[in-house]
C-alpha atoms as a PDB file:
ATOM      1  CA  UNK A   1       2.030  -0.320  -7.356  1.00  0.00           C
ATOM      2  CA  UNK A   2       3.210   1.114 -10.616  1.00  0.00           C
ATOM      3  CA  UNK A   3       7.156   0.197  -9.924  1.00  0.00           C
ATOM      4  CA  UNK A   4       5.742  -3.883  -9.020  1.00  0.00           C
ATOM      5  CA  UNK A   5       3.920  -3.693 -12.163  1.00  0.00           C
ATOM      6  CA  UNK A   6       7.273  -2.688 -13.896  1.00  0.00           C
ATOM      7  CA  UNK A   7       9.904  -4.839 -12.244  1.00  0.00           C
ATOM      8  CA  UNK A   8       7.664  -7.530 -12.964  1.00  0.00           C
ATOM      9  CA  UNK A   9       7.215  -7.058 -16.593  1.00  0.00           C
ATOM     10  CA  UNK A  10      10.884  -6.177 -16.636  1.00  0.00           C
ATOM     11  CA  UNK A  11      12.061  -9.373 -15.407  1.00  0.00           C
ATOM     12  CA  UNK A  12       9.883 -11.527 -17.271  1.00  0.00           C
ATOM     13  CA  UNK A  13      10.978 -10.355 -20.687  1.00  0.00           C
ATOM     14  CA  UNK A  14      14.651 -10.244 -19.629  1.00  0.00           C
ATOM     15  CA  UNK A  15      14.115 -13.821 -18.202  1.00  0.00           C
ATOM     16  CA  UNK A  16      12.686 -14.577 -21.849  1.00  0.00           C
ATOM     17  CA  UNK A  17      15.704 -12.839 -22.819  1.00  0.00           C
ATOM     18  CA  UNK A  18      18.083 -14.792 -21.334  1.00  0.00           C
ATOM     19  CA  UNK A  19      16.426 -18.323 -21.787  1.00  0.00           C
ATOM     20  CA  UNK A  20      16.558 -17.966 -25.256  1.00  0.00           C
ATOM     21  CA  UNK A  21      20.259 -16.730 -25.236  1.00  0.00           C
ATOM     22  CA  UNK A  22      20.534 -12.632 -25.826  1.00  0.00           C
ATOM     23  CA  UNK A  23      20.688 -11.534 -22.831  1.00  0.00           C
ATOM     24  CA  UNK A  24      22.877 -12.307 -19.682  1.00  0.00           C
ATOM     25  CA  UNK A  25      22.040 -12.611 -16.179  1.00  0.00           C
ATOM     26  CA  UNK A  26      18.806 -14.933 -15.701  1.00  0.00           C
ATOM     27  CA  UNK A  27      18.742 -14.909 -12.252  1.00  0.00           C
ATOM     28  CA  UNK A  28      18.976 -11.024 -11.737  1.00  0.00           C
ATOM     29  CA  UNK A  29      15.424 -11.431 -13.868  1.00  0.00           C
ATOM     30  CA  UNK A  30      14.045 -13.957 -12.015  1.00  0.00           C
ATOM     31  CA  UNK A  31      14.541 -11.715  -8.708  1.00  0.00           C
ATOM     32  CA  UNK A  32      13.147  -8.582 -10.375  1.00  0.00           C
ATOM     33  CA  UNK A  33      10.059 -10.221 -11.642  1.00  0.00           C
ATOM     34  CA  UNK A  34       9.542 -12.000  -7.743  1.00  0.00           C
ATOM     35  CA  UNK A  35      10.126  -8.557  -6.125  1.00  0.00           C
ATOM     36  CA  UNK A  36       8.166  -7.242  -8.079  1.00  0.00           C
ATOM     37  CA  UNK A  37       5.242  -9.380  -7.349  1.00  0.00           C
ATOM     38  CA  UNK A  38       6.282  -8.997  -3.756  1.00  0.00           C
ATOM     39  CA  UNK A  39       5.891  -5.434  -4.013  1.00  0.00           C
ATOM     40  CA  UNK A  40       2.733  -5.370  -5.952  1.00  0.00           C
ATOM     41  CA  UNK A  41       0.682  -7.755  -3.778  1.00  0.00           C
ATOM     42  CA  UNK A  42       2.155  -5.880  -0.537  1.00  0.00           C
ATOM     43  CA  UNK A  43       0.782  -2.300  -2.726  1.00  0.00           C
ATOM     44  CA  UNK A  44      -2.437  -4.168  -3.436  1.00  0.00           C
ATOM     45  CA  UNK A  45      -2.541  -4.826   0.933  1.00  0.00           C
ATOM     46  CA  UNK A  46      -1.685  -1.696   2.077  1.00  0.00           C
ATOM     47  CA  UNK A  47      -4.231   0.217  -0.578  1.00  0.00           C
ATOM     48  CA  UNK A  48      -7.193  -2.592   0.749  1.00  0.00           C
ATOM     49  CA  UNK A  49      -6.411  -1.725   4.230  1.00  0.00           C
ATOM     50  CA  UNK A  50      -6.153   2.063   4.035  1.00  0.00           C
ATOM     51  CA  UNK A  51      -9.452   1.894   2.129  1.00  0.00           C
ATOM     52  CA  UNK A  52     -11.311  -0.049   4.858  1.00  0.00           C
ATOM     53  CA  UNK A  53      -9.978   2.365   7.506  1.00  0.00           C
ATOM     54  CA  UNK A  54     -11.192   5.078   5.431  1.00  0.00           C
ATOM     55  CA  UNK A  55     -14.745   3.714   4.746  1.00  0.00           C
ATOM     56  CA  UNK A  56     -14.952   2.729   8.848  1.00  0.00           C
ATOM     57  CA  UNK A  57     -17.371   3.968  11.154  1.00  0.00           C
ATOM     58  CA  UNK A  58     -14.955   5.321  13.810  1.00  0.00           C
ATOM     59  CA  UNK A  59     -13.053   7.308  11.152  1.00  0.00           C
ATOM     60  CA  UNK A  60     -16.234   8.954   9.705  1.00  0.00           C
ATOM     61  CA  UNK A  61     -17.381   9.940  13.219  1.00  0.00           C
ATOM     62  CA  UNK A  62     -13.293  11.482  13.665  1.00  0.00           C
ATOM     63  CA  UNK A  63     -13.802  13.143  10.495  1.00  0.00           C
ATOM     64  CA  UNK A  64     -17.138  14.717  11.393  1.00  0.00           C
ATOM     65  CA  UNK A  65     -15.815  15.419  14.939  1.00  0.00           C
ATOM     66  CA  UNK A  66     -12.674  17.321  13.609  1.00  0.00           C
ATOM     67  CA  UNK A  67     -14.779  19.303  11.030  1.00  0.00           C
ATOM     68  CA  UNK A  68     -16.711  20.718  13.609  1.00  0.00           C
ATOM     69  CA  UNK A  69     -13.828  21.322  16.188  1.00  0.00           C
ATOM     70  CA  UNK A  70     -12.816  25.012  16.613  1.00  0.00           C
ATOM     71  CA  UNK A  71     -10.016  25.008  18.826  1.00  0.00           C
ATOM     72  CA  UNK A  72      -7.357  22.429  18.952  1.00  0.00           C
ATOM     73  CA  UNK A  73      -8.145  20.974  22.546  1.00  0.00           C
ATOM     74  CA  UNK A  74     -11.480  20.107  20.869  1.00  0.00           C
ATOM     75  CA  UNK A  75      -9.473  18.246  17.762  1.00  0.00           C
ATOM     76  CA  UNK A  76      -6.916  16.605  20.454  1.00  0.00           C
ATOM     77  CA  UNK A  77      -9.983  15.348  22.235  1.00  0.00           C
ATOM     78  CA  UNK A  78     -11.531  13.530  18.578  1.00  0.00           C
ATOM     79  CA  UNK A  79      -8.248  12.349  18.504  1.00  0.00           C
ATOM     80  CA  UNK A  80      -8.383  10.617  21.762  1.00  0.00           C
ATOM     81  CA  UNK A  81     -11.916   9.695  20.864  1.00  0.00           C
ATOM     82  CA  UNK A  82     -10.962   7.837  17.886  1.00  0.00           C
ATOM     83  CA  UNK A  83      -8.475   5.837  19.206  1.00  0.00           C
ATOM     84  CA  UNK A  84     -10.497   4.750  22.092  1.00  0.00           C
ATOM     85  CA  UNK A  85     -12.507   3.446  19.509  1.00  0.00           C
ATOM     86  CA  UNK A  86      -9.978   1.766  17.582  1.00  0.00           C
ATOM     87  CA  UNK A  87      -8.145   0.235  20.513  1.00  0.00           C
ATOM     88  CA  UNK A  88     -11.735  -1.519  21.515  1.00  0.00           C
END
């Protein structure tokens, strides 16, 4: 998120830059300040989904299920569990 924040501030001052004549290459601005958008809004995405997974139901009930799991056949099965869940 940080690095899309950058690229895009980046590219609009050397776009500013290079409108107003002291600075070359426009166009590599223009394409650092819309990857860097890209890269923000797909940051922004993956954060807002990760979040709502975490925050879920199903994944509190895995969390609460692996807490309480002593051996590792009993975490495999809250594994399977969960994804059951997910997958209907």
């Amino acid at each position: 998120m940080v690095l899309g924040i950058l690229a895009l501030i980046f590219g609009i001052i050397g776009a500013r830059r290079a409108r107003g004549g002291r600075a070359p290459h426009r166009k590599m601005s223009i394409v650092a300040a819309v990857l860097g958008t890209l890269g923000l809004i797909a940051s922004v995405v993956i954060i807002a989904i990760g979040a709502s997974i975490l925050n879920s139901d199903e994944f509190k009930d895995f969390d609460d299920c692996v807490q309480h799991a002593d051996t590792q056949s009993e975490r495999d099965a809250c594994a399977n569990d969960f994804e059951e869940d997910i997958n209907n």
